[in-house]
Protein backbone atom coordinates (compact mmCIF):
# COMPACT_ATOMS: atom_id res chain seq x y z
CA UNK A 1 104.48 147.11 110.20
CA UNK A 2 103.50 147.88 106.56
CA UNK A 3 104.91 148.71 103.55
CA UNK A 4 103.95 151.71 101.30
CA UNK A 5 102.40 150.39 98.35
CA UNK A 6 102.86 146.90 98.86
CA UNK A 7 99.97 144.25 98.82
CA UNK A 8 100.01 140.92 99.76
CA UNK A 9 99.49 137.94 96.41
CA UNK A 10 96.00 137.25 95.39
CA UNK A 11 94.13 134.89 97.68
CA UNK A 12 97.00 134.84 100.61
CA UNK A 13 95.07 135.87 104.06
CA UNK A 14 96.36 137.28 106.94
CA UNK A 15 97.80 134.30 109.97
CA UNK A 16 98.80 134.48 113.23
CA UNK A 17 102.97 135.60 113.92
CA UNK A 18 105.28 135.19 116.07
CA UNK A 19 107.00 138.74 116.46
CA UNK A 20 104.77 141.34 117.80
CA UNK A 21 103.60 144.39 115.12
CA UNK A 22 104.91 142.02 111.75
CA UNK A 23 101.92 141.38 109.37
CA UNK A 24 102.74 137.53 107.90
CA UNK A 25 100.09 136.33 105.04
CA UNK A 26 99.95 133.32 103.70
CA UNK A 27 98.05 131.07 101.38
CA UNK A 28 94.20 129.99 102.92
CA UNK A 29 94.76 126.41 104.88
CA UNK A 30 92.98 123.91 102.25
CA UNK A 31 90.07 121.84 103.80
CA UNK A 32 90.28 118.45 103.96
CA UNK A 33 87.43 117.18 101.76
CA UNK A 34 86.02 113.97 103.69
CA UNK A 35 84.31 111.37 101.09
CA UNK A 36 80.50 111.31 101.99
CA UNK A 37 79.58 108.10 103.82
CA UNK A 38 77.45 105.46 101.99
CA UNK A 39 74.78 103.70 103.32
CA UNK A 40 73.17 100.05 102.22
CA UNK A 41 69.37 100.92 101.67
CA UNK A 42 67.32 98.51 98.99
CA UNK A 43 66.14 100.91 95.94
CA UNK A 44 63.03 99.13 95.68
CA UNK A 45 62.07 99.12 99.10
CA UNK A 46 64.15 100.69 101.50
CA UNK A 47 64.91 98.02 103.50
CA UNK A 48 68.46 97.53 105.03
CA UNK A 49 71.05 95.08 102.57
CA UNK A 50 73.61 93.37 103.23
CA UNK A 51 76.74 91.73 101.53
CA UNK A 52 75.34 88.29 99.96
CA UNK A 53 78.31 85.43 99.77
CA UNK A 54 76.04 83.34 97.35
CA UNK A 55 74.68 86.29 95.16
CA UNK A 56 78.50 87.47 94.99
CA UNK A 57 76.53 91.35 95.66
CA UNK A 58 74.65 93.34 97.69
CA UNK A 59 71.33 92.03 98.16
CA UNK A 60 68.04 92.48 99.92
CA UNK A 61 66.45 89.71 102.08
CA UNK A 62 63.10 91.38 101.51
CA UNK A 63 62.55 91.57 97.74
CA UNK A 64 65.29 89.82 96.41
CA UNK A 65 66.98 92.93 94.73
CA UNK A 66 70.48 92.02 94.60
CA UNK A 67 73.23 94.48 92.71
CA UNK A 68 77.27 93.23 91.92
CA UNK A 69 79.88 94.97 93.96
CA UNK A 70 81.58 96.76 90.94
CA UNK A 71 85.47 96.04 92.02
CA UNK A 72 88.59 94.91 90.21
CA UNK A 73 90.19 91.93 91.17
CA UNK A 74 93.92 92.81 91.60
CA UNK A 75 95.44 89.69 93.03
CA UNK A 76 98.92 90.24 94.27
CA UNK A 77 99.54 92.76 91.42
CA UNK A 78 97.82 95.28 93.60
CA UNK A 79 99.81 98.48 94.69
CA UNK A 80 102.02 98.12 97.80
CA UNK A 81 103.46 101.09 99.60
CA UNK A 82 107.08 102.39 100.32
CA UNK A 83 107.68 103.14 104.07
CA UNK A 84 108.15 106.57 103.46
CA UNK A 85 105.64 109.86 105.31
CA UNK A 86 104.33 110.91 102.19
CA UNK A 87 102.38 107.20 101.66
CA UNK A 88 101.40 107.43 105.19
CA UNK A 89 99.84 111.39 104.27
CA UNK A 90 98.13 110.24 101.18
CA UNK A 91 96.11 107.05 103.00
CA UNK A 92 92.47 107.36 103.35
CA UNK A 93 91.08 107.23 106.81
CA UNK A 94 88.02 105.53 107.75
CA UNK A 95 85.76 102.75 106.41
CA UNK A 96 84.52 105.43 103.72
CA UNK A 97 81.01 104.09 104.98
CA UNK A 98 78.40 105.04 108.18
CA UNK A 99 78.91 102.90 110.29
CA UNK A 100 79.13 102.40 114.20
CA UNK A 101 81.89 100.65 116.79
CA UNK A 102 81.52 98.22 119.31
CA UNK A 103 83.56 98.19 121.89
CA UNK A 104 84.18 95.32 124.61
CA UNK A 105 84.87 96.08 128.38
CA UNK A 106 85.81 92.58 128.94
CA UNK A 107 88.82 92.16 126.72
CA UNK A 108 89.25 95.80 124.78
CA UNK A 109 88.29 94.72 121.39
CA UNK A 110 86.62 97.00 118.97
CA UNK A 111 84.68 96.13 115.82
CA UNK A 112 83.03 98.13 113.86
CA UNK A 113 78.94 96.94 112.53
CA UNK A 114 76.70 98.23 110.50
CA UNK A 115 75.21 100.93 110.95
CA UNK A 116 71.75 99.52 111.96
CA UNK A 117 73.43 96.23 113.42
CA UNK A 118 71.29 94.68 116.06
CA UNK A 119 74.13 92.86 118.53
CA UNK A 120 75.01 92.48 122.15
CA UNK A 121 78.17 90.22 122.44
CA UNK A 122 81.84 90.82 121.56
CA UNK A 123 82.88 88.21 118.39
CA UNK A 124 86.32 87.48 120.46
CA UNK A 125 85.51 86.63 124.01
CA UNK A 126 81.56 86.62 124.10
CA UNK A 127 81.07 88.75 126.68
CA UNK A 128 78.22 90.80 126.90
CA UNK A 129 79.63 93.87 127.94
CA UNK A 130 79.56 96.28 125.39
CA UNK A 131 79.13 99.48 123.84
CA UNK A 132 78.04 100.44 121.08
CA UNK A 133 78.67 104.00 119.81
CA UNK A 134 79.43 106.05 116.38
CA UNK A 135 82.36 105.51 114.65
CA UNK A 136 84.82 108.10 114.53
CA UNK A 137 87.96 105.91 113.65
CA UNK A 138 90.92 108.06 111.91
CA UNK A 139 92.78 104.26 111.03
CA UNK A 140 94.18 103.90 107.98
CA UNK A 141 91.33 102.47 105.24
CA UNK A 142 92.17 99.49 103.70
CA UNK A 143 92.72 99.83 100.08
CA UNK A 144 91.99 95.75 98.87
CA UNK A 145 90.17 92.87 100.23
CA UNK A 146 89.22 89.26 99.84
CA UNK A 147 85.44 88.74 100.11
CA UNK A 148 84.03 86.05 101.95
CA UNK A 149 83.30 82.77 100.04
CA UNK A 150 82.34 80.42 102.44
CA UNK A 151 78.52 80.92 102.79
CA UNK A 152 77.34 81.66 106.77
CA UNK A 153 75.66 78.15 106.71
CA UNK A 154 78.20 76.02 105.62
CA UNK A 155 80.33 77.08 109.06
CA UNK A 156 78.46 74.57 111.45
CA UNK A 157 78.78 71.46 108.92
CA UNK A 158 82.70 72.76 108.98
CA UNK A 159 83.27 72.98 112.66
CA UNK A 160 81.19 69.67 113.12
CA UNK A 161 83.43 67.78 110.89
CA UNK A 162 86.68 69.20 112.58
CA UNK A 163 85.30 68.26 115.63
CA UNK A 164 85.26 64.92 115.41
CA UNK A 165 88.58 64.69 113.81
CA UNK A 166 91.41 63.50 116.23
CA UNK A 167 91.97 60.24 118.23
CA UNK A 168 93.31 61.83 121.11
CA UNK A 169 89.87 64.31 121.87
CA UNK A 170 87.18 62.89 123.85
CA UNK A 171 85.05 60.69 122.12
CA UNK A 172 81.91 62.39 122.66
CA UNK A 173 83.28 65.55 121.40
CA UNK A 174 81.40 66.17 118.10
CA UNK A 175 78.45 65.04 119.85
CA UNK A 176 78.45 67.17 122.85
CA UNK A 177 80.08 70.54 121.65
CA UNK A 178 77.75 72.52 119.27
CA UNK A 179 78.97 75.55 117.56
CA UNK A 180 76.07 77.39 117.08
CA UNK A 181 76.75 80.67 115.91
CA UNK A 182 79.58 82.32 113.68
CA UNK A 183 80.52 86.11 113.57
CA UNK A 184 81.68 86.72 109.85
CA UNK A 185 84.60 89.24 110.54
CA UNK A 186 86.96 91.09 108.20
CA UNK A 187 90.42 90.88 109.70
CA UNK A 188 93.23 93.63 109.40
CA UNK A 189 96.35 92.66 108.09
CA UNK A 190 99.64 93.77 107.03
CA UNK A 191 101.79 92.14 104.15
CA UNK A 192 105.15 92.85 103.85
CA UNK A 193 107.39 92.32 100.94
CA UNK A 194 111.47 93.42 101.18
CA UNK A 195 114.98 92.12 99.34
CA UNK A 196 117.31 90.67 102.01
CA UNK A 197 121.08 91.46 100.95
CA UNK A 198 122.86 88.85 103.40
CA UNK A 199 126.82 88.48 103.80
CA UNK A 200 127.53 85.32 105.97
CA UNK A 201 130.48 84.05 107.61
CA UNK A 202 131.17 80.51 109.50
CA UNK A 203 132.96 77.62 110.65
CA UNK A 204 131.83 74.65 107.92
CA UNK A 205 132.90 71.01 108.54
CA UNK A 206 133.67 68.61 106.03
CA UNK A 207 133.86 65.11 106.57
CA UNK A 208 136.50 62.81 105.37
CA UNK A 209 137.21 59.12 105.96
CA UNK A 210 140.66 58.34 108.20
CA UNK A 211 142.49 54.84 108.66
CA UNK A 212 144.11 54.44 112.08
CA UNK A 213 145.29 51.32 114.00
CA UNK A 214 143.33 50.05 116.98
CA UNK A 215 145.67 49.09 119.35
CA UNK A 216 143.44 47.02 121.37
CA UNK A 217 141.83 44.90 118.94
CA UNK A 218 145.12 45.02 116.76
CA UNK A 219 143.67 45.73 113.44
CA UNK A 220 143.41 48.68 111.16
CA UNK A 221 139.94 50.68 111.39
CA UNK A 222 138.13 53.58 109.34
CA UNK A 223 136.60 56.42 111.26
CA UNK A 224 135.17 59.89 110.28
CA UNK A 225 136.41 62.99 110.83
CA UNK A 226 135.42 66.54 110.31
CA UNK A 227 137.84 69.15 108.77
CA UNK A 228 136.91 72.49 109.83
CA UNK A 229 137.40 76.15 107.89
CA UNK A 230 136.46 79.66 107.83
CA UNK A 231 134.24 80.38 104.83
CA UNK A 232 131.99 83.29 104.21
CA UNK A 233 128.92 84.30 101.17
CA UNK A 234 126.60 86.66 99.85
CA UNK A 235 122.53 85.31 99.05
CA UNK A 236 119.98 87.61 97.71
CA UNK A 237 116.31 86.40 99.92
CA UNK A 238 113.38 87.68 97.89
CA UNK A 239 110.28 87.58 100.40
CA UNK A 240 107.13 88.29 98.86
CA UNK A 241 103.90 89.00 100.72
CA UNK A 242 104.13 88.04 104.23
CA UNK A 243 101.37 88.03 106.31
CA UNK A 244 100.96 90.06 109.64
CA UNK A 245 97.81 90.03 111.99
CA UNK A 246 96.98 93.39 112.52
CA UNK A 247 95.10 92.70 116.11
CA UNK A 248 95.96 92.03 119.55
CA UNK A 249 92.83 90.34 120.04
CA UNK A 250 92.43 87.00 118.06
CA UNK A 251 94.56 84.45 118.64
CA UNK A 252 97.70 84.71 116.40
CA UNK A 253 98.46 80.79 116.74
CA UNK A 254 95.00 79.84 115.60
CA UNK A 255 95.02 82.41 112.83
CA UNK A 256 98.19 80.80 111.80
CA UNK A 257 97.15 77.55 111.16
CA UNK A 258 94.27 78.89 108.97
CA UNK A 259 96.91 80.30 106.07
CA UNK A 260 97.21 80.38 103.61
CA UNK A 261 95.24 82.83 102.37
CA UNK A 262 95.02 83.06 97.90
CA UNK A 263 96.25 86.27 97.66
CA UNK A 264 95.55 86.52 94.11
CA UNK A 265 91.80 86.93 95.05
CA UNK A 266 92.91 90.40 96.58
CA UNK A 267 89.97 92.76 95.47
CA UNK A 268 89.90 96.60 95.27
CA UNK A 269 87.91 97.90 98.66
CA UNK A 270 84.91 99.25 98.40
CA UNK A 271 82.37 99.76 101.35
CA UNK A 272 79.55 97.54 100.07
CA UNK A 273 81.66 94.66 100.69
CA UNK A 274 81.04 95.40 104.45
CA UNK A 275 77.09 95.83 103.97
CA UNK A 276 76.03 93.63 106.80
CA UNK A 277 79.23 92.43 107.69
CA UNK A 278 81.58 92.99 110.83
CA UNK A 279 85.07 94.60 110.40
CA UNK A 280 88.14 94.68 112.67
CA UNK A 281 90.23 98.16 112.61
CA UNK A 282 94.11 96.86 113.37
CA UNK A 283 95.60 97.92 116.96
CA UNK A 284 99.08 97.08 115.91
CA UNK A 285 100.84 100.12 113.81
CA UNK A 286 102.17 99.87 110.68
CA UNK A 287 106.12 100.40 112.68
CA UNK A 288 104.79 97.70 115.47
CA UNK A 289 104.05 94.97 112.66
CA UNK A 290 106.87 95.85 109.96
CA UNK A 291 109.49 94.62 113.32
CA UNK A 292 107.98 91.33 113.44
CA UNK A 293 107.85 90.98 110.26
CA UNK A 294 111.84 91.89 109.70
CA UNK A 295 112.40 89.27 112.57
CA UNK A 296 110.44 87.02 110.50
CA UNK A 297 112.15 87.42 107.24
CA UNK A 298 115.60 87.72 109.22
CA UNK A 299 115.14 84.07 109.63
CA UNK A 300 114.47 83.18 106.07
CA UNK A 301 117.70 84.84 105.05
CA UNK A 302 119.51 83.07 107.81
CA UNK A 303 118.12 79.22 106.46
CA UNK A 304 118.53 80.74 102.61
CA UNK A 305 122.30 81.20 103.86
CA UNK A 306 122.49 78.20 105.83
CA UNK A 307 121.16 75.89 103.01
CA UNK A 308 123.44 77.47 100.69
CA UNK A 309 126.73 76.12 102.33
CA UNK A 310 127.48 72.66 100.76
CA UNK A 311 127.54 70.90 104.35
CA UNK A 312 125.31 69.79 107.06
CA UNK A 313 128.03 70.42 109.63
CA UNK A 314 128.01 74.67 110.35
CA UNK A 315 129.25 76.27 114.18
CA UNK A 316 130.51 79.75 114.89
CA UNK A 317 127.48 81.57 111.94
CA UNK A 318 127.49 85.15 112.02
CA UNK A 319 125.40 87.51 109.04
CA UNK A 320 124.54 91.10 108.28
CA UNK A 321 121.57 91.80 106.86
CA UNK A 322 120.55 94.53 104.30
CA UNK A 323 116.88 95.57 103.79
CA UNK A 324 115.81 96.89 100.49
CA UNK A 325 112.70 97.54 98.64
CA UNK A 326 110.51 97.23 101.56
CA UNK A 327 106.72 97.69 100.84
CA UNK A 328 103.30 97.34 102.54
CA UNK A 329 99.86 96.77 102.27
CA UNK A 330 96.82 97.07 104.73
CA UNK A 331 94.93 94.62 103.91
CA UNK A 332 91.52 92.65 105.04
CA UNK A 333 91.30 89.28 105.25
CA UNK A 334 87.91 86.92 106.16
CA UNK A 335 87.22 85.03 109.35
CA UNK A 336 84.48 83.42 110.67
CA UNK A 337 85.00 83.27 115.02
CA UNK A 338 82.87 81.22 117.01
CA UNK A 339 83.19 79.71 120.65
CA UNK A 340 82.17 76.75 122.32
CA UNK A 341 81.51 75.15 125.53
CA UNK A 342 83.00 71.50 126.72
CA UNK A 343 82.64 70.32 130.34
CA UNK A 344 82.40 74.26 131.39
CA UNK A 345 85.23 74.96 129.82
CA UNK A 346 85.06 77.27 126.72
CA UNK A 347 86.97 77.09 123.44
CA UNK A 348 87.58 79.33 120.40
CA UNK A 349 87.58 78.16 116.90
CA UNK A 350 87.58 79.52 113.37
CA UNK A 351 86.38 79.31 109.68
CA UNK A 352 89.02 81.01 106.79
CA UNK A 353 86.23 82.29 105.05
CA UNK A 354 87.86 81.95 101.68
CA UNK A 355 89.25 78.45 101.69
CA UNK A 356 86.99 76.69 104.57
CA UNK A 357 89.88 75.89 106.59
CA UNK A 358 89.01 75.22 110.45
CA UNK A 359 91.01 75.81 113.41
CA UNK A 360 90.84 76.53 116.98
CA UNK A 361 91.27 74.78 120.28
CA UNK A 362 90.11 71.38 120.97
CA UNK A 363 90.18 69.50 124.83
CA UNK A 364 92.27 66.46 125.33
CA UNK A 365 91.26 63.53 126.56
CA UNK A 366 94.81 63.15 128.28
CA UNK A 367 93.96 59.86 129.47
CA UNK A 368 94.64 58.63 126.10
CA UNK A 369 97.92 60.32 125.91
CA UNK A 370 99.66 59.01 128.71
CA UNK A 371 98.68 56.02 127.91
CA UNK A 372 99.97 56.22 124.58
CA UNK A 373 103.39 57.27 125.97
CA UNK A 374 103.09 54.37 128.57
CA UNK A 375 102.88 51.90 125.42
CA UNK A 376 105.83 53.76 123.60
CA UNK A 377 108.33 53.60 126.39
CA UNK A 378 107.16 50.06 128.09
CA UNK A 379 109.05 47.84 125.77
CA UNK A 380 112.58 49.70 126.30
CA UNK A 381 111.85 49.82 129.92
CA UNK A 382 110.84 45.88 130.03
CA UNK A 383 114.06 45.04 127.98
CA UNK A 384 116.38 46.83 130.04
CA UNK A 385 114.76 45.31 133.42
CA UNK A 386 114.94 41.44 131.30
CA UNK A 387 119.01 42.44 130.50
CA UNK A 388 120.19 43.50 133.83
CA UNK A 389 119.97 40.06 135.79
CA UNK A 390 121.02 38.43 132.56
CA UNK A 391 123.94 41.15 132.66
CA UNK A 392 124.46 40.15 136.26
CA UNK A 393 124.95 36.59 135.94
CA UNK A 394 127.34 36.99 132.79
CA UNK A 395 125.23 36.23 130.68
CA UNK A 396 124.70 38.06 127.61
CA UNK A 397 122.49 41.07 129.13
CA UNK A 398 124.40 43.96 126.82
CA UNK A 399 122.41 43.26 124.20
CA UNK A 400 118.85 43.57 125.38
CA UNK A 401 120.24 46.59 127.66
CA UNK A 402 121.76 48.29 124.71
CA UNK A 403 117.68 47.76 122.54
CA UNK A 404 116.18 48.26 125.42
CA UNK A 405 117.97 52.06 125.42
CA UNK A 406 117.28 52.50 121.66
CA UNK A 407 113.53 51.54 122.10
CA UNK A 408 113.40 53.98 125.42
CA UNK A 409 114.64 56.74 123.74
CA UNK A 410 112.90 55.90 120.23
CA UNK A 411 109.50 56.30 122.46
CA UNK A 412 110.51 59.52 124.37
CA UNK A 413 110.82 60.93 121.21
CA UNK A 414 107.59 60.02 119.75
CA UNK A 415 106.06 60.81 123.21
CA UNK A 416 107.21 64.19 123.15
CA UNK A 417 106.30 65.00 120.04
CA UNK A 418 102.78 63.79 120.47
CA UNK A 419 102.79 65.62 123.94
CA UNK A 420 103.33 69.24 122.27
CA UNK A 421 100.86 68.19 119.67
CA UNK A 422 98.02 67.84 122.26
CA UNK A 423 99.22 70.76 124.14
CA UNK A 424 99.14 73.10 121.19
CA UNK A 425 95.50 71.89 120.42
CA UNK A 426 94.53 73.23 123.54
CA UNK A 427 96.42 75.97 123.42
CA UNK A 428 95.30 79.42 121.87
């Protein structure tokens, strides 16, 4: 239905409605404008380049033409994001560059390569069952970075020397287990700053000294006790920065023990930084990673509480917790990955390719360790068995008996300890 004389505003076009014989117009849809990709070709001749670590650029491994990767350094002054849609709207998608996504049938990782990247095996399991197709990710881009410094080279003389650290690894370890190759791999991450507003309440004990009268030994006697009240607080927990893996796929634990990252080398993105290079899209959302990270920073609050109360002696603690000024980043960090083969067995390990820090998984020799724990609890065990006849024929058998039990449980304590310390080197 029309009306006489009326025209719809300049530029708005006819669209689709929902009520049968009612004209609506409305303003064109506007078309998303997609940056063009780039692509890493040599100007002088042609050939594919690549992100150099030494030449701090771009550079060709034909003719030497290198070219600096023009980016600001931002450090931790660079821009975080509110959780709010509009944040979420205005993120780029994409690497902003051509290039094409490998993905792994063994364990589901996908990495995106170069565009003319010649490779067969998956960086996280080494299996050789891939694909390798274009890249249509619609991720969110990363907006900063921190470029690799650790040269591709220096990885091996790295692993080698972490190898052959530990007294509890076999002894032919270093020897034996070769770490040939590293994939250089640009990890997603999240980091997560918020304000905690905490309000606390618990039972706190107080010790005080008390004189009472020992009936049996007939003498007066001082002994501790602990006075116990309600008491309750307010802390303000700044946490700035924390780190999140962004990927299901690498080993959380092992990526852990590689932190921390210098944040203050946090660089503007920008695609040539990926020239050559392998990159990891994240496959745990912004939502999935800012819970963990609350849990995280939950805990902080509850020790920046618990340290605030002016005893050791705290039962009954209950606390609310207010978030505020929450912010993000998406961020990449570098990794060299690499695996390795002991006795048929294989291992993972990596390289923080800022810092050189190495970590991974590393076999026991558990031969060593139990006989470690053997020597820790053998002298508790051997005083006990001297103090029990002794004890038995009225002699004076309490007191090897009662060193014997200190010793014993002195050793199971060091024994555990070193127990969890071998697991978790095997562990990944």
């Amino acid at each position: 239905m029309a009306i006489s004389g009326w025209e719809p505003p300049k530029n708005f076009i006819p669209v689709p409605s929902a009520v049968e014989g009612i004209t609506v117009f409305a303003p064109p849809p506007v078309e998303e404008k997609i940056p063009e990709a780039v692509t890493f070709k040599c100007p002088q001749c042609g050939a594919t380049t690549r992100f150099d670590v030494a030449a701090g650029g771009v550079a060709c491994e034909h003719c030497g033409f290198t070219a600096e990767v023009k980016a600001r350094k931002v450090g931790t002054q660079a821009k975080a994001s509110e959780f709010t849609l509009d944040t979420l709207r205005e993120a780029e998608n994409g690497w902003g560059v051509e290039r094409r996504v490998l993905h792994c049938d063994s364990c589901g990782a996908e990495l995106s390569l170069a565009a003319n990247a010649l490779t067969s095996t998956c960086a996280f399991c080494a299996s050789n069952r891939v694909q390798v197709r274009t890249d249509t990710s619609s991720s969110l881009r990363p907006r900063f970075l921190i470029p690799f410094k650790i040269r591709p080279e220096e990885t091996r003389k790295l692993a080698a020397t972490w190898l052959g650290q530990g007294w509890f690894h076999p002894d032919q370890l270093a020897a034996n287990a070769i770490v040939d190759h590293f994939t250089g791999l640009y990890m997603p991450f999240w980091t997560f700053s918020a304000r905690i507003e905490s309000t606390w309440k618990a039972e706190v004990g107080y010790e005080r000294e008390e004189r009472y009268y020992d009936s049996s030994d007939k003498e007066w006697k001082t002994r501790t006790v602990i006075d116990w009240r309600w008491e309750s607080g307010h802390r303000t927990t700044e946490v700035a920065n924390m780190l999140k893996c962004g990927s299901t796929h690498a080993s959380h634990l092992i990526l852990d023990r590689l932190q921390p990252f210098d944040l203050n080398a946090l660089t503007d993105y920008k695609p040539d930084f990926l020239a050559g290079w392998q990159a990891h899209s994240y496959n745990i959302s912004l939502p999935d990673a800012w819970e963990k990270a609350k849990t995280a920073m939950r805990e902080e609050a509850k020790d920046d509480c618990t340290n605030s109360i002016a005893s050791s002696h705290v039962r009954n603690f209950s606390m609310n917790a207010d978030f505020a000024d929450e912010v993000w980043r998406y961020v990449l960090l570098p990794v060299y990955l690499a695996a390795y083969r002991f006795e048929e067995k294989t291992y993972q390990v990596m390289v923080n390719g800022q810092t050189g820090e190495v970590a991974g998984q590393k076999p026991v020799a558990w031969w060593k360790i139990w006989a470690v724990v053997a020597a820790l609890v053998a002298p508790g065990l051997c005083l006990g068995l001297i103090g029990l006849p002794m004890l038995a024929a009225g002699g004076a058998g309490v007191i090897p008996i009662g060193l014997g039990v200190l010793l014993l449980i002195a050793g199971l304590i060091i024994a555990f300890v070193l127990y969890n310390k071998a697991v978790e080197s095997e562990a990944s």
